[in-house]
C-alpha atoms as a PDB file:
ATOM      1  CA  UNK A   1       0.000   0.000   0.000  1.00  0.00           C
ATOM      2  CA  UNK A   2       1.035   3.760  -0.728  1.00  0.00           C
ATOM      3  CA  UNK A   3       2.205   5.867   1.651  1.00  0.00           C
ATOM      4  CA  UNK A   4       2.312   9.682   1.175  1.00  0.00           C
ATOM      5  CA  UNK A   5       3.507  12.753   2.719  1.00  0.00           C
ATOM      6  CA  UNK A   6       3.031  16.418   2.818  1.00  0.00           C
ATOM      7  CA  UNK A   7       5.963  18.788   1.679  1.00  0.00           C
ATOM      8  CA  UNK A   8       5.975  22.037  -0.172  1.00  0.00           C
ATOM      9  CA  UNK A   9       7.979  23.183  -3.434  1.00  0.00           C
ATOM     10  CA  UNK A  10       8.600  27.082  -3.909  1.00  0.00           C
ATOM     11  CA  UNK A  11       5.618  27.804  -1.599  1.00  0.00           C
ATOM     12  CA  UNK A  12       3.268  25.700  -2.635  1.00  0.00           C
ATOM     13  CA  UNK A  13       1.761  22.869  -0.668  1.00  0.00           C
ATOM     14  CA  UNK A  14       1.904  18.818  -2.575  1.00  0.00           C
ATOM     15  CA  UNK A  15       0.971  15.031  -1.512  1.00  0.00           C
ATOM     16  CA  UNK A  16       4.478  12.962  -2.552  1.00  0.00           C
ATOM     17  CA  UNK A  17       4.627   9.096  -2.602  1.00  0.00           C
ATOM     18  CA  UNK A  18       6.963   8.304   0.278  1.00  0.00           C
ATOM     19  CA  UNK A  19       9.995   6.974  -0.979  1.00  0.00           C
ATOM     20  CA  UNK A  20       9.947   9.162  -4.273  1.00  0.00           C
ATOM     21  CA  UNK A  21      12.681  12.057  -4.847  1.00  0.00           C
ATOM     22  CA  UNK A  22      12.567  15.336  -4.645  1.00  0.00           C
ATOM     23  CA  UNK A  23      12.955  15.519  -8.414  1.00  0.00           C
ATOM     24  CA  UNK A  24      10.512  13.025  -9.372  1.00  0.00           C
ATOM     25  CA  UNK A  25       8.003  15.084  -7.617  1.00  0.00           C
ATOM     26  CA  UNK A  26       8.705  18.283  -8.985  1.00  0.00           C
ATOM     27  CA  UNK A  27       7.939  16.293 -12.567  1.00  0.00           C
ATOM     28  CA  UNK A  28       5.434  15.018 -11.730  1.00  0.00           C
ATOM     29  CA  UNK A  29       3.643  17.874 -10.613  1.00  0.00           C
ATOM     30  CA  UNK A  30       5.537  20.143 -13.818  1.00  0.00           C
ATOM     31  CA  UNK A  31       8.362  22.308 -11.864  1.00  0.00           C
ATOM     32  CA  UNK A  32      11.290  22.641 -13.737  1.00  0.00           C
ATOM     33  CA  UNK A  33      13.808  21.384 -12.335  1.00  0.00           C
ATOM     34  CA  UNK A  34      17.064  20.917 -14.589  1.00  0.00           C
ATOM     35  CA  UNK A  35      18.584  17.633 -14.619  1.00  0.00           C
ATOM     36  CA  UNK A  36      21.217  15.444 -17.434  1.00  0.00           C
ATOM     37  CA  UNK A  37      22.522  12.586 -15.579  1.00  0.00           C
ATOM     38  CA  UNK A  38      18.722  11.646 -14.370  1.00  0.00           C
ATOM     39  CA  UNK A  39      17.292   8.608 -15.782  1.00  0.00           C
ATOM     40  CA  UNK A  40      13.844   7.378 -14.551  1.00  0.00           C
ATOM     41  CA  UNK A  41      13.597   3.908 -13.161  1.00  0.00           C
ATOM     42  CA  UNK A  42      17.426   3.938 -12.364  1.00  0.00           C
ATOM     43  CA  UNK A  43      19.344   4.932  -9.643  1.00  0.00           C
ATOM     44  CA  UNK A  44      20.604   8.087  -8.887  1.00  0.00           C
ATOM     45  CA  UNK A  45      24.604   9.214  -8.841  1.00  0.00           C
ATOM     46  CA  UNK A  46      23.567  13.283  -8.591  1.00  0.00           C
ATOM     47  CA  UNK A  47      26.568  13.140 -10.699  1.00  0.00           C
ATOM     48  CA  UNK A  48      26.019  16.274 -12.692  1.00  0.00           C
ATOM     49  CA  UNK A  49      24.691  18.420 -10.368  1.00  0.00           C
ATOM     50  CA  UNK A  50      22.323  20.783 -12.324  1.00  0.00           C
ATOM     51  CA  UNK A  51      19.253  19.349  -9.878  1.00  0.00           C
ATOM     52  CA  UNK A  52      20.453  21.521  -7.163  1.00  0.00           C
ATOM     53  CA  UNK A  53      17.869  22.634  -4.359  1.00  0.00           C
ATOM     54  CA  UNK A  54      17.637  24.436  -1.216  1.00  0.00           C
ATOM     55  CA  UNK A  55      16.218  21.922   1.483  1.00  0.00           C
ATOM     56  CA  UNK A  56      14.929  24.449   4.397  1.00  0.00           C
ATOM     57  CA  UNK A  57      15.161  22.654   8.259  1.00  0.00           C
ATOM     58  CA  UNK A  58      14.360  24.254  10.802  1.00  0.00           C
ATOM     59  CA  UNK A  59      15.077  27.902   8.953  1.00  0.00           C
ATOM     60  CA  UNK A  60      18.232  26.934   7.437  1.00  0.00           C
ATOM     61  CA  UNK A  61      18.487  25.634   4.083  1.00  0.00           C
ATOM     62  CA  UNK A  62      21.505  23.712   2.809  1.00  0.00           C
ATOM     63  CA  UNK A  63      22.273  22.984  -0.960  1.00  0.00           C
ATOM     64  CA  UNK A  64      21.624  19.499  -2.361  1.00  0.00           C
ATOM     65  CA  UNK A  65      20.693  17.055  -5.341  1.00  0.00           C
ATOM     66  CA  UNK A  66      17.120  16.895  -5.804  1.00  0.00           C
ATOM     67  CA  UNK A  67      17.476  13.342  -7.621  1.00  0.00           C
ATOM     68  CA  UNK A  68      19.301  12.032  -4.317  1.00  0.00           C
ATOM     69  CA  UNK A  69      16.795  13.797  -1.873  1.00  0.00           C
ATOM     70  CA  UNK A  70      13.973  11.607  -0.822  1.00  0.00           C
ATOM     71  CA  UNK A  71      10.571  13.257   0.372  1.00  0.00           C
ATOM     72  CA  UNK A  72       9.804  13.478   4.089  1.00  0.00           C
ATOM     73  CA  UNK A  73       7.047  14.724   6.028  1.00  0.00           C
ATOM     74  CA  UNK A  74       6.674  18.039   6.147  1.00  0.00           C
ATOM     75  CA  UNK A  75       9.919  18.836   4.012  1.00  0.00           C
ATOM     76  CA  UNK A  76      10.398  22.540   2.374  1.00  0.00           C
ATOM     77  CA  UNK A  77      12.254  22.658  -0.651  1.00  0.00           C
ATOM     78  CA  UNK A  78      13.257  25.972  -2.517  1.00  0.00           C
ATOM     79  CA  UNK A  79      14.115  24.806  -6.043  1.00  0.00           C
ATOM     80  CA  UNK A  80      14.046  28.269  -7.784  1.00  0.00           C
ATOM     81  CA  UNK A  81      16.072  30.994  -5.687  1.00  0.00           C
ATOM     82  CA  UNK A  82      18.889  33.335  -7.197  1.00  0.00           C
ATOM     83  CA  UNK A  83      21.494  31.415  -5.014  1.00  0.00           C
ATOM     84  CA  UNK A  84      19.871  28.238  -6.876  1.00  0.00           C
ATOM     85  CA  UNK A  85      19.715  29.862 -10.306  1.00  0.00           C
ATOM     86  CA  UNK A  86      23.412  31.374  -9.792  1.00  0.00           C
ATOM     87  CA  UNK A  87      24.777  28.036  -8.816  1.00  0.00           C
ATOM     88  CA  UNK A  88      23.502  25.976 -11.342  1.00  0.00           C
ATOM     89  CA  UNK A  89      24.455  28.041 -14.190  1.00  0.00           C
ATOM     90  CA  UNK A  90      27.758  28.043 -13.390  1.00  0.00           C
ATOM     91  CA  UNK A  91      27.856  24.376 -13.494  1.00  0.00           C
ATOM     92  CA  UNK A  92      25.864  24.505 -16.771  1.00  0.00           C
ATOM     93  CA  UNK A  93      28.493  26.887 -18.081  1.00  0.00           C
ATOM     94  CA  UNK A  94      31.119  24.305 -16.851  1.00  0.00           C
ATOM     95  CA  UNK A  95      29.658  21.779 -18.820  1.00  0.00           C
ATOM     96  CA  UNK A  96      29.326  23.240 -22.053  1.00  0.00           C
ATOM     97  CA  UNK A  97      33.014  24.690 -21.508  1.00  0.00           C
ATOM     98  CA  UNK A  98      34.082  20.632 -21.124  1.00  0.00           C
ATOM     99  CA  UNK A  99      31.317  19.199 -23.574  1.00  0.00           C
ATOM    100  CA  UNK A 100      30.530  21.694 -26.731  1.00  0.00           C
ATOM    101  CA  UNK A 101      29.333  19.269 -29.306  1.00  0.00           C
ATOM    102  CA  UNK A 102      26.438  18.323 -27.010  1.00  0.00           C
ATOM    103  CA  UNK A 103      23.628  19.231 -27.948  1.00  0.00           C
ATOM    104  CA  UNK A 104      21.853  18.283 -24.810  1.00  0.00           C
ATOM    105  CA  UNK A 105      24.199  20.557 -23.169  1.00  0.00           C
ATOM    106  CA  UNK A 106      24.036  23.150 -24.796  1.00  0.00           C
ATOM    107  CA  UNK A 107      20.409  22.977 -24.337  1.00  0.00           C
ATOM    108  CA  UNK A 108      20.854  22.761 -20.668  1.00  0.00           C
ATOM    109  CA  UNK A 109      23.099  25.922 -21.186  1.00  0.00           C
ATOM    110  CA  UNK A 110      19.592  27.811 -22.384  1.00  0.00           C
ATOM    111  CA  UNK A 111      17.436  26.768 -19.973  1.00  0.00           C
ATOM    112  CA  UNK A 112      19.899  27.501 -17.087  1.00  0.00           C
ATOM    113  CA  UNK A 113      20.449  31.024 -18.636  1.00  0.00           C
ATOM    114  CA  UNK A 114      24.246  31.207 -19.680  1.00  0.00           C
ATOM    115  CA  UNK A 115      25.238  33.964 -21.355  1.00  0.00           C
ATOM    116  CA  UNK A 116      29.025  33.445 -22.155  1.00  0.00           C
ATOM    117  CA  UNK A 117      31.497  30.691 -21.384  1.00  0.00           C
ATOM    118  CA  UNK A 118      34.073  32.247 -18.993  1.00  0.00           C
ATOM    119  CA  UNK A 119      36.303  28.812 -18.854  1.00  0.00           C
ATOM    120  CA  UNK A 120      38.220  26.930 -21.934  1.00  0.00           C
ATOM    121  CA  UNK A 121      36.570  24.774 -23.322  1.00  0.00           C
ATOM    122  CA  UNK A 122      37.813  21.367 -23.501  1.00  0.00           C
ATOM    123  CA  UNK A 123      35.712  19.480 -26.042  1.00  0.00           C
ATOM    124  CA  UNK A 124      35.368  16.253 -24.429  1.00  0.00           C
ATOM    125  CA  UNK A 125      33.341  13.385 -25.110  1.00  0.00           C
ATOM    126  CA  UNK A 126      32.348  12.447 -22.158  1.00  0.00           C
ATOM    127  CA  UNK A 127      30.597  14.351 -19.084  1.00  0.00           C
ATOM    128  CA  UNK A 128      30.903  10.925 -16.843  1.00  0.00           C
ATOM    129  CA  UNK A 129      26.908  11.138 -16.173  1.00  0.00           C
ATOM    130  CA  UNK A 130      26.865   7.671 -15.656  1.00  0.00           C
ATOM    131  CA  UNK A 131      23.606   7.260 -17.654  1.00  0.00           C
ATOM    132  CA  UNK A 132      25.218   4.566 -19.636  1.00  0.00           C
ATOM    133  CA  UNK A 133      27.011   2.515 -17.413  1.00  0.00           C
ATOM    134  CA  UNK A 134      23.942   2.727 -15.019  1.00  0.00           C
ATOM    135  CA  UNK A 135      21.664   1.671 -17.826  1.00  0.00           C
ATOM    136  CA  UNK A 136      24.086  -1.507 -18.620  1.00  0.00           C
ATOM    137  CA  UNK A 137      24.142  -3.018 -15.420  1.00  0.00           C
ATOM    138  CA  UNK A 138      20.844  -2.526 -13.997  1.00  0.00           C
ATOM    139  CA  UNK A 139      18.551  -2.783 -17.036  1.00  0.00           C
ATOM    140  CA  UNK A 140      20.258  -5.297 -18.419  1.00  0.00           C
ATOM    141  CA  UNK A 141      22.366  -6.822 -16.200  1.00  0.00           C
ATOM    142  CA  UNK A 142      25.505  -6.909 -18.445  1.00  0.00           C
ATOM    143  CA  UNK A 143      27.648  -4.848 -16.277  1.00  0.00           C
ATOM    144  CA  UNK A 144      29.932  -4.775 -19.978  1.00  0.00           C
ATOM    145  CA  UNK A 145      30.877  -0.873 -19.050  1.00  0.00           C
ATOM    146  CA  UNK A 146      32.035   0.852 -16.103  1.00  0.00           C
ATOM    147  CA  UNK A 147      33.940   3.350 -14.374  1.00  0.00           C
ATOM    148  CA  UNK A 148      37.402   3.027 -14.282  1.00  0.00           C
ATOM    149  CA  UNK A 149      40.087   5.770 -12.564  1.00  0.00           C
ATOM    150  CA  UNK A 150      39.775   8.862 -10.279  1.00  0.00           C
ATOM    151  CA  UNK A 151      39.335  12.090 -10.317  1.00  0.00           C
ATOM    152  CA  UNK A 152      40.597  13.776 -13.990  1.00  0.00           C
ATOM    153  CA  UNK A 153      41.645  10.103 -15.292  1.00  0.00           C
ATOM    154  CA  UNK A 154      38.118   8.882 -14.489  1.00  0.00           C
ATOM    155  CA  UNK A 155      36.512   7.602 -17.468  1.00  0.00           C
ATOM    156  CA  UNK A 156      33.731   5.003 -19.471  1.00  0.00           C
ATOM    157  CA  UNK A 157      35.381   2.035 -20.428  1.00  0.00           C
ATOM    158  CA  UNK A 158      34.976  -1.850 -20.854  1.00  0.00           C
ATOM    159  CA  UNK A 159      36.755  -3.978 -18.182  1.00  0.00           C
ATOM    160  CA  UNK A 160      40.178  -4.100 -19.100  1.00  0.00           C
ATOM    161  CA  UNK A 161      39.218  -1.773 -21.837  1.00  0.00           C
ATOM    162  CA  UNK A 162      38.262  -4.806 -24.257  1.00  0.00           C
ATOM    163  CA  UNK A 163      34.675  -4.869 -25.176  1.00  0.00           C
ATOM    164  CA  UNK A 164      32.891  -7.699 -23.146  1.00  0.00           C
ATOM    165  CA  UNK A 165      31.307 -10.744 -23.666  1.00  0.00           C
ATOM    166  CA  UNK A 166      28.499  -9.652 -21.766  1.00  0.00           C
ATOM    167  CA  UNK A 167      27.593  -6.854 -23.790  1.00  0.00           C
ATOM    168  CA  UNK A 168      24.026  -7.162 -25.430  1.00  0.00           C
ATOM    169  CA  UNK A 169      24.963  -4.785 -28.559  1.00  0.00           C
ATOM    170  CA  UNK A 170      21.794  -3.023 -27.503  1.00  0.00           C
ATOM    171  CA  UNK A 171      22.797   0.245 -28.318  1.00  0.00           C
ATOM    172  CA  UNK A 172      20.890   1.275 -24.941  1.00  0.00           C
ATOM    173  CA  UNK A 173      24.280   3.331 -23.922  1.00  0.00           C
ATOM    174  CA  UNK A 174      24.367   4.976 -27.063  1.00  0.00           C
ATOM    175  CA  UNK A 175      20.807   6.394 -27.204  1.00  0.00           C
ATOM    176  CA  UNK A 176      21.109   7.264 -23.474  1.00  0.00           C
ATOM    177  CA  UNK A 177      24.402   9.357 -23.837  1.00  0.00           C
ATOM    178  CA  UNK A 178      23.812  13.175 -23.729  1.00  0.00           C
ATOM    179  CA  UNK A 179      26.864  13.395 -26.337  1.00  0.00           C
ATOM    180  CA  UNK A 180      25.353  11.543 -29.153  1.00  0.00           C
ATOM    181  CA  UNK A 181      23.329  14.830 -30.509  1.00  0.00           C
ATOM    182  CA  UNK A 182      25.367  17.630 -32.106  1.00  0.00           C
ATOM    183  CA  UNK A 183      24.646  21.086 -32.358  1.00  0.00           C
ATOM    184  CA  UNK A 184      22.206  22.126 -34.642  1.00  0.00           C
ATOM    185  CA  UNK A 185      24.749  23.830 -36.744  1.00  0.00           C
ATOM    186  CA  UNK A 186      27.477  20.684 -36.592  1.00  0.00           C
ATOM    187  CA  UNK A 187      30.323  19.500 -35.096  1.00  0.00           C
ATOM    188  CA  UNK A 188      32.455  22.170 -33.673  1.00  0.00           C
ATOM    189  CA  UNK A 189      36.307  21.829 -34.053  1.00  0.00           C
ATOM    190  CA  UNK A 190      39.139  22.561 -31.955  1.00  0.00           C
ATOM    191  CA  UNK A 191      39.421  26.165 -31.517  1.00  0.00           C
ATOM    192  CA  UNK A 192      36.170  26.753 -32.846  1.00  0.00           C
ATOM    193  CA  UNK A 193      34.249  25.967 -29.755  1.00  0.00           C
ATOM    194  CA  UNK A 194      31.216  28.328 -28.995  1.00  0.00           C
ATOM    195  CA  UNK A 195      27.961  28.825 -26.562  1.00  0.00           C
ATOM    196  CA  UNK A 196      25.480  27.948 -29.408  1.00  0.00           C
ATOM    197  CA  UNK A 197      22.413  29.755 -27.642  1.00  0.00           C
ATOM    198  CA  UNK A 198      20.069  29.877 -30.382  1.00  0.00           C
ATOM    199  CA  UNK A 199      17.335  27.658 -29.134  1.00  0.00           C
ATOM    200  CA  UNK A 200      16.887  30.753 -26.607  1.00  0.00           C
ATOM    201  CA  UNK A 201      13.818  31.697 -27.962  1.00  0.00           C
ATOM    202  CA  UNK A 202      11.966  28.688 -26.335  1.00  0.00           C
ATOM    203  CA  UNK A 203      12.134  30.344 -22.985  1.00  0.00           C
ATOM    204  CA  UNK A 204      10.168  33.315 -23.745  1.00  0.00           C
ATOM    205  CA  UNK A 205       7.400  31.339 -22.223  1.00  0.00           C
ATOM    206  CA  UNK A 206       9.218  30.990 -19.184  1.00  0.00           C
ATOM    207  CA  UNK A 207       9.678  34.352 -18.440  1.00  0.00           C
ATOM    208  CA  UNK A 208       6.567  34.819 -16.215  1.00  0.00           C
ATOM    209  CA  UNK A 209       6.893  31.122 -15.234  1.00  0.00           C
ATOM    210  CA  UNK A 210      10.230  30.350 -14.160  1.00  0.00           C
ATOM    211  CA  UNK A 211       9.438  27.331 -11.835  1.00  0.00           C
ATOM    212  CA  UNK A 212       7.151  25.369 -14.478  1.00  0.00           C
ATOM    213  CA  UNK A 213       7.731  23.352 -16.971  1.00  0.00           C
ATOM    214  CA  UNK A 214       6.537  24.745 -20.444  1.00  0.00           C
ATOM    215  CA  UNK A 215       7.143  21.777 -22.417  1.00  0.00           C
ATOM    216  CA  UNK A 216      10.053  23.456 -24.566  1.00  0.00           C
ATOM    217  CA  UNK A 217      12.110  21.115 -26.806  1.00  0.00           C
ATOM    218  CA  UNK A 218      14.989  21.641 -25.040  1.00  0.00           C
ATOM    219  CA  UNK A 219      14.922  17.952 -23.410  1.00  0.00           C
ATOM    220  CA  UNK A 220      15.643  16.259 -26.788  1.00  0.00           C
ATOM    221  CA  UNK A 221      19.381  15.388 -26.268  1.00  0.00           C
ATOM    222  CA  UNK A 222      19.037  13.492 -23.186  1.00  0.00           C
ATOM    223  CA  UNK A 223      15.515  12.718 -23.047  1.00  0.00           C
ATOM    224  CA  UNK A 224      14.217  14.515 -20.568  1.00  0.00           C
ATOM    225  CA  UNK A 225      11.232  13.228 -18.405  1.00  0.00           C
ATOM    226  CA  UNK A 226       8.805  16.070 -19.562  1.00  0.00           C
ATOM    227  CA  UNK A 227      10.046  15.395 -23.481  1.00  0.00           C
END
């Protein structure tokens, strides 16, 4: 049987299964919350970051993933403050500095309002999201990719970087990585790297509702859970 609780969101008052997250709740009920590494029905890393909210106990609030934040009685979260918004566009504005040639990203970059790119980028191919590897081993079981290293060597590989036996050629990975859409206009090459920004247009309807979800397209690239 269900169990629920009580909790509010940005001032308003909603009924949560207990044992959801913070973030499934906000989609469910259409509050935007940003998210990449996200993937419904697997487990969450908070690996990216973007998800940021301020939980508020007892008149203190303290910064944390929404997607690892389960729902509690009572619980006030604030998901749509300037610290919020100031925080997580920085780390948007890290990502598309690392990961360019992402569209998702650079969609991400929109809806979190960046501007300009104040670090290098780096035009990697990988944002270590995890959605992949998560995907692999607890969809299907194969466990055929994984993390391997620390810190700035951390990477996606195979064990013993040789492709596995157990690996289903399902493709799953691949459809599931936020780095297989370009940029509208195309592959950007070294030295050519740039904050696209021209889907910007989709948040005019935003403008007046910054905590909902409009339904803008901007959710293509990773599949996001309101696309």
């Amino acid at each position: 049987m269900l169990q629920y609780v009580n909790m509010k969101i940005d001032g308003g008052d909603f009924r949560a299964t207990k044992g959801s997250s913070v973030l499934d709740v906000a989609i469910e009920y259409g509050i935007c919350i940003p998210h990449l590494c996200h993937v419904p029905n697997l487990s969450e890393i908070g690996a990216c970051r973007l998800c940021i909210v301020e939980h508020v106990v007892n008149g203190r609030s303290k910064v944390t993933t929404s997607c690892t934040l389960l729902v509690k009685e009572g619980m006030v979260i604030r998901s749509n403050t300037e610290k919020i918004k100031k925080l997580r566009r920085n780390i948007a504005e890290l990502l598309v500095a690392q990961a360019p040639n992402s569209r998702a990203i650079q969609d991400i970059a929109v809806r979190c309002g960046v501007k300009e790119v104040r670090y290098p980028f780096r035009n990697e191919n990988c944002v270590l999201c995890g959605r992949c590897v998560r995907v692999c081993s607890e969809l299907f079981g194969a466990k055929a990719i994984g993390f391997v290293g620390r810190g700035k060597d951390r990477r996606v590989e195979p064990p013993f970087g040789v492709l596995s036996d157990l690996c289903k050629h399902c493709g799953t990975c691949i459809d599931l990585c936020p780095m297989t859409f370009n940029p509208c206009e195309g592959y950007m090459k070294s030295g050519e790297e740039h904050l696209c920004g021209k889907c910007e247009s989709q948040m005019l309807l935003a403008d007046n509702l910054p905590e909902s979800c409009v339904w803008c397209e901007l959710g293509e690239g990773f599949q996001c859970s309101r696309y």
